[in-house]
C-alpha atoms as a PDB file:
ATOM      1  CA  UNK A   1       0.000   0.000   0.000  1.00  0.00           C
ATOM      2  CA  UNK A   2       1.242   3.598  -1.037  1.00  0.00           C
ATOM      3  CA  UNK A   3       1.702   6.177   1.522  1.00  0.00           C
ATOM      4  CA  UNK A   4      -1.720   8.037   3.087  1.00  0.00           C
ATOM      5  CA  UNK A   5      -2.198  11.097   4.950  1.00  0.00           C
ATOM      6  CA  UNK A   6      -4.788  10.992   7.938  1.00  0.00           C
ATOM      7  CA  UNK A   7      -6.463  12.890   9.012  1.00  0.00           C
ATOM      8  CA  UNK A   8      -8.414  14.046  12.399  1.00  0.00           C
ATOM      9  CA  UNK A   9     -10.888  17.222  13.325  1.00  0.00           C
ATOM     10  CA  UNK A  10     -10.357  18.408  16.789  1.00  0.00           C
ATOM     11  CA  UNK A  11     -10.836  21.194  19.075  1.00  0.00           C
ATOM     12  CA  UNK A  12      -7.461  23.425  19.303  1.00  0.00           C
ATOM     13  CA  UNK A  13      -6.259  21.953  22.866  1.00  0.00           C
ATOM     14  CA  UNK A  14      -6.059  18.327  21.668  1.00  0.00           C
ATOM     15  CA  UNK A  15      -4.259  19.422  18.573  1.00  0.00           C
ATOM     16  CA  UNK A  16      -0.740  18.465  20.383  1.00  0.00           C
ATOM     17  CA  UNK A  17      -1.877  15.149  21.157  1.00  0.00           C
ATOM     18  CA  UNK A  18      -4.354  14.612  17.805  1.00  0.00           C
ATOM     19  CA  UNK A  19      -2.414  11.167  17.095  1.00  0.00           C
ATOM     20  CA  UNK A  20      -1.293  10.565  20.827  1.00  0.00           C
ATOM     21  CA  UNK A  21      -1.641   7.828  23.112  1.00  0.00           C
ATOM     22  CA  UNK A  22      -5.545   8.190  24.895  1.00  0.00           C
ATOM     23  CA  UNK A  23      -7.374   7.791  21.532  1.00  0.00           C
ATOM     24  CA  UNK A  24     -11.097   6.530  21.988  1.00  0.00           C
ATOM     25  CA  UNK A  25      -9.953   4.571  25.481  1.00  0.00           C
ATOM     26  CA  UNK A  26     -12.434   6.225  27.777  1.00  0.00           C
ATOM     27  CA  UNK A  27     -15.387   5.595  25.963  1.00  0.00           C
ATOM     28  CA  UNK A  28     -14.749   2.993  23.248  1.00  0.00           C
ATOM     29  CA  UNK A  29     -15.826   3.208  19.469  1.00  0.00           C
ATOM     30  CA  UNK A  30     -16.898   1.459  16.390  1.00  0.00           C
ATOM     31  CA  UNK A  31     -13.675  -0.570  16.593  1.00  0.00           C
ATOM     32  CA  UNK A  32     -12.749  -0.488  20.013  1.00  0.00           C
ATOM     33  CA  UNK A  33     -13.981  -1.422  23.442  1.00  0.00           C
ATOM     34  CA  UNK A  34     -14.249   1.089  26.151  1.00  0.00           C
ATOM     35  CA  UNK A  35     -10.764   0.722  27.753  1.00  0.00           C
ATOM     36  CA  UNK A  36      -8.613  -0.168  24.856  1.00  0.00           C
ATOM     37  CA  UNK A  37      -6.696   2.924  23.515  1.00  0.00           C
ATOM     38  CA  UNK A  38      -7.496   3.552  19.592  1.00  0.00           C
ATOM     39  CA  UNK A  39      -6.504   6.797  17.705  1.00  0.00           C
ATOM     40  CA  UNK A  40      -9.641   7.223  15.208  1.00  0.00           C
ATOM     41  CA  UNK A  41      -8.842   9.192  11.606  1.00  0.00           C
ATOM     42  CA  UNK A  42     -10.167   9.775   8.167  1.00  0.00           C
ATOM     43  CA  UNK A  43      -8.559   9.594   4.647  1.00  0.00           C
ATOM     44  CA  UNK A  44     -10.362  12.710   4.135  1.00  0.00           C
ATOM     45  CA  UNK A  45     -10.966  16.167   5.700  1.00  0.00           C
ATOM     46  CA  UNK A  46     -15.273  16.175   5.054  1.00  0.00           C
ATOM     47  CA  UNK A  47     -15.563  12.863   6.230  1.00  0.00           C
ATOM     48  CA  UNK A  48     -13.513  13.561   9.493  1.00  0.00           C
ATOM     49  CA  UNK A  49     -15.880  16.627  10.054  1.00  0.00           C
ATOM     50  CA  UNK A  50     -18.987  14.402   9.447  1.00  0.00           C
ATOM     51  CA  UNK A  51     -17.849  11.974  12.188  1.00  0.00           C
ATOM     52  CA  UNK A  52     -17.060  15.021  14.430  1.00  0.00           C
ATOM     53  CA  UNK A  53     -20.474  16.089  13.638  1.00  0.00           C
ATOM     54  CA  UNK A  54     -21.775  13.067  15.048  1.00  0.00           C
ATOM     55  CA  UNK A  55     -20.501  13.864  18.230  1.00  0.00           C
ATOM     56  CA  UNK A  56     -21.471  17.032  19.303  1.00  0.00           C
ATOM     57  CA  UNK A  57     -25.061  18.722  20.223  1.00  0.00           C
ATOM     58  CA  UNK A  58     -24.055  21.902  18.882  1.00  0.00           C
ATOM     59  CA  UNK A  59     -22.403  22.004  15.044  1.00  0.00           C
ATOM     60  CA  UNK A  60     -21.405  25.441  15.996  1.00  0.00           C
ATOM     61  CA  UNK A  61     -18.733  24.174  18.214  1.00  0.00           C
ATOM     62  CA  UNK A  62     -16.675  22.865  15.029  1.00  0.00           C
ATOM     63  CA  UNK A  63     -15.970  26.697  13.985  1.00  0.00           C
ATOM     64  CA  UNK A  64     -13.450  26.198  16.383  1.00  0.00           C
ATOM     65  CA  UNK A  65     -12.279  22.934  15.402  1.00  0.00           C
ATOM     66  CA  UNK A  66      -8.872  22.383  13.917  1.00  0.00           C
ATOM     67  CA  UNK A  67      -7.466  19.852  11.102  1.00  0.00           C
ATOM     68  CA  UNK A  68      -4.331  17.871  11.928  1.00  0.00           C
ATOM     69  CA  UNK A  69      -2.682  15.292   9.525  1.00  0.00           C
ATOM     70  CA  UNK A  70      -0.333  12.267   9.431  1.00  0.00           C
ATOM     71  CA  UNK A  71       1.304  10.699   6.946  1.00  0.00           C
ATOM     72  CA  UNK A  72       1.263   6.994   7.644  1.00  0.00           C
ATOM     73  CA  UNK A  73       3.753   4.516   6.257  1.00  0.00           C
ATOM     74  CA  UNK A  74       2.581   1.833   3.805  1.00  0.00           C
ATOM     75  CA  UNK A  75       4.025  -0.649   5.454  1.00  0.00           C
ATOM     76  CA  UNK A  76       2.360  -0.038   8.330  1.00  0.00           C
ATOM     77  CA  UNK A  77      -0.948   0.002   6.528  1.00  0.00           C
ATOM     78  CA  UNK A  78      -3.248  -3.287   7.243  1.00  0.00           C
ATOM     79  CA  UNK A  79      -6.724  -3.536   5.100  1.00  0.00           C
ATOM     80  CA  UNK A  80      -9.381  -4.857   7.001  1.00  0.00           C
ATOM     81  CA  UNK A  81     -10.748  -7.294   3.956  1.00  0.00           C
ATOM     82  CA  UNK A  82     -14.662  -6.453   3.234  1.00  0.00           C
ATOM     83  CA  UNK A  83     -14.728 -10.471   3.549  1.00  0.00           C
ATOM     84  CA  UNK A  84     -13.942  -9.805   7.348  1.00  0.00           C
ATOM     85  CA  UNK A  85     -16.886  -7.726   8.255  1.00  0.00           C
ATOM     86  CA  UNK A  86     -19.779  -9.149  10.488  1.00  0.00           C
ATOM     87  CA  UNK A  87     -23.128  -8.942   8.792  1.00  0.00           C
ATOM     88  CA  UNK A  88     -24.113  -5.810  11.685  1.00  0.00           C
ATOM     89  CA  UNK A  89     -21.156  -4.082  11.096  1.00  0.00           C
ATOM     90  CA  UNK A  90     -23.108  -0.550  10.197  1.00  0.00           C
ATOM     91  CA  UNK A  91     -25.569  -0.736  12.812  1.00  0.00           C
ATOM     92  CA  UNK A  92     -26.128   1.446  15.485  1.00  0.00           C
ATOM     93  CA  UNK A  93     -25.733   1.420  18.959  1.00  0.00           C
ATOM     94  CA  UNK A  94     -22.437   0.056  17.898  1.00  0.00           C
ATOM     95  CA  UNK A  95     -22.179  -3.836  17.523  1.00  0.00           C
ATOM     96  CA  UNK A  96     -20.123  -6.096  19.634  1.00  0.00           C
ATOM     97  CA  UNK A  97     -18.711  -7.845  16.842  1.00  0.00           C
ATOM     98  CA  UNK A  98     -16.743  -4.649  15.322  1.00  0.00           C
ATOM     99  CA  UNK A  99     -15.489  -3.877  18.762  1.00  0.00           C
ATOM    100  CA  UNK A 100     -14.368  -7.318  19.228  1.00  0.00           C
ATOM    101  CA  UNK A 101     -12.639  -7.214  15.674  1.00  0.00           C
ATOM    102  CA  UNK A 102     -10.982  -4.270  16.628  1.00  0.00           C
ATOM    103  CA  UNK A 103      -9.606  -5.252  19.923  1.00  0.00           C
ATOM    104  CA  UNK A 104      -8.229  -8.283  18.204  1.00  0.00           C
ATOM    105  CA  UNK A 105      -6.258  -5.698  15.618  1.00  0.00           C
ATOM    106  CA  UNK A 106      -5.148  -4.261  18.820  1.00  0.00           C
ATOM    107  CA  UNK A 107      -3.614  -7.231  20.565  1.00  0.00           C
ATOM    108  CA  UNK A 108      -1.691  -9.001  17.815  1.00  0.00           C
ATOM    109  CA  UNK A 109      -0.219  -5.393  17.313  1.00  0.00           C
ATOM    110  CA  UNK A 110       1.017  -6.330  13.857  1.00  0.00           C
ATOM    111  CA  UNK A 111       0.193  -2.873  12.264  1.00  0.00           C
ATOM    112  CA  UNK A 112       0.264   1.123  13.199  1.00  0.00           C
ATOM    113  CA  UNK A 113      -2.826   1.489  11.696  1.00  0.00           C
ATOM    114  CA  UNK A 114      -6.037  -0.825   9.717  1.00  0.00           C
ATOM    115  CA  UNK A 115      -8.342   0.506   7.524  1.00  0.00           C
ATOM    116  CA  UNK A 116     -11.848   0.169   7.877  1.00  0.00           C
ATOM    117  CA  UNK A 117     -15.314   1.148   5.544  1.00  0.00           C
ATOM    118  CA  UNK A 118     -16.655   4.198   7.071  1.00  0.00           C
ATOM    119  CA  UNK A 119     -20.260   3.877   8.818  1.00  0.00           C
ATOM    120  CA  UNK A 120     -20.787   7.667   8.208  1.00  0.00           C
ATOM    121  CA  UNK A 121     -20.245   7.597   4.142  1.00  0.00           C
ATOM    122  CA  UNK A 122     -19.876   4.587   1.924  1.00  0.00           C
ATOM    123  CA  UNK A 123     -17.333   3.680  -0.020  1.00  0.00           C
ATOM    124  CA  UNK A 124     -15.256   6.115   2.017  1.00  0.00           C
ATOM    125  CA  UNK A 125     -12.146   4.962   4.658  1.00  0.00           C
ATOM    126  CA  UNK A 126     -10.992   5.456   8.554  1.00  0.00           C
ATOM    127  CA  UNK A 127      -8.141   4.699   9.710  1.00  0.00           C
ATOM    128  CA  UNK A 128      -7.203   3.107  13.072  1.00  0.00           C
ATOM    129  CA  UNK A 129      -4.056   4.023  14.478  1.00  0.00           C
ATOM    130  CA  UNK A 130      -3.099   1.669  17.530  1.00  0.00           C
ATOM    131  CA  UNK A 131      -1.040   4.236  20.149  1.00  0.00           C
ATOM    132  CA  UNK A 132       0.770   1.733  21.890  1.00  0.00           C
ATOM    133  CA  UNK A 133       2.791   0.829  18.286  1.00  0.00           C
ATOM    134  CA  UNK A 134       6.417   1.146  18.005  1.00  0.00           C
ATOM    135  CA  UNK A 135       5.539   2.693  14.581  1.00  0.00           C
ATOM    136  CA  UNK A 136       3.915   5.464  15.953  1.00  0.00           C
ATOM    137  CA  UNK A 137       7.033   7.538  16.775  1.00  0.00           C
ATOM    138  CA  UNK A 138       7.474   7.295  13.255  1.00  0.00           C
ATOM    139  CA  UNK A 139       4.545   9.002  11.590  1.00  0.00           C
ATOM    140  CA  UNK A 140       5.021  12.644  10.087  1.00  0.00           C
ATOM    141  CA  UNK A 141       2.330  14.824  11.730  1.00  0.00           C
ATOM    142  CA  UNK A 142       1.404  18.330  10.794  1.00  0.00           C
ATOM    143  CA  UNK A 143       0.760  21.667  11.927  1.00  0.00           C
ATOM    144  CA  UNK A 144      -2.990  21.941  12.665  1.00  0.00           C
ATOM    145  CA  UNK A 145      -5.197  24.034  10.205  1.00  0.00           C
ATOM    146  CA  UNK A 146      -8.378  25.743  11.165  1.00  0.00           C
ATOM    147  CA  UNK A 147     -11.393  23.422   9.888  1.00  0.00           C
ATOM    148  CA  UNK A 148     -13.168  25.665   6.760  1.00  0.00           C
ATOM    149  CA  UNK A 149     -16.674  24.792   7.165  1.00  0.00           C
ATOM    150  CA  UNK A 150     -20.018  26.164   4.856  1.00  0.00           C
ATOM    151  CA  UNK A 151     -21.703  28.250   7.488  1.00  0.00           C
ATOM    152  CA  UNK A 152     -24.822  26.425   6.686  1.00  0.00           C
ATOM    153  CA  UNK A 153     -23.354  23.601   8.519  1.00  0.00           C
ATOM    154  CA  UNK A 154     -22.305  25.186  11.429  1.00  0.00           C
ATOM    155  CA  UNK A 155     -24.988  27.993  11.781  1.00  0.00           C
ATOM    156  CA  UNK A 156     -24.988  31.775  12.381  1.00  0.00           C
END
């Protein structure tokens, strides 16, 4: 797999720490059970703001919100295969099954980061980066950029 940039929407004060250690651990994810430290990003900037958007009761908060990228190795790349996804995969409240495929990723620590379908947009990507990897020290990170929204999205 070629190199990727990924990419993460966050307010200004987690900017440092954007692809740092805590990830999703307090509360779990898609991918991860509560507990087990995953760094969540997008392979685009729109479809990182959409899954902000998700998690917020006010869309005016993400005027605020800043852009950070990584570029992630290839090598360090694993695809989850579409083959590999449980039948519920895109249901919501989040199923077991992804969170147990995701812890698995997690333990056998053989990649950085996996690649998963996106719930919030089809055909599009997230990426999981695993904190605790060796590879992390390794990925290229950038300066954040304020996140350019339509105004429509965010409000008045």
């Amino acid at each position: 797999m070629a190199n990727v940039t990924a990419l993460r929407v966050c307010a200004p004060r987690y900017a440092d720490t954007a692809f740092g250690r805590a990830g999703a651990r307090l509360y779990g994810g898609r991918w991860n059970s509560k507990g087990r430290a995953v760094v969540y990003a997008s392979e685009i900037v729109s479809l990182a703001a959409l899954e902000q958007l998700l998690h917020v009761e006010d869309p005016a908060v993400l005027d605020a919100f800043v852009v950070v990228s990584a570029t992630l190795y290839g090598d360090a790349i694993a695809v989850l295969p579409p083959s590999s996804l449980p039948d519920d995969w895109r249901t919501y409240p989040v199923p077991p099954s992804t969170r147990r495929l995701g812890d698995v990723w997690l333990s056998e620590g053989r990649s950085l980061a996996l690649k998963v379908p996106s719930v919030t947009v089809r055909g599009q990507h997230n990426y999981l980066l695993n904190p605790a990897h060796p590879n992390l020290a390794n990925i290229d990170v950038s300066e954040p950029e304020p996140l350019d929204l339509d105004p429509r999205i965010t409000g008045p």
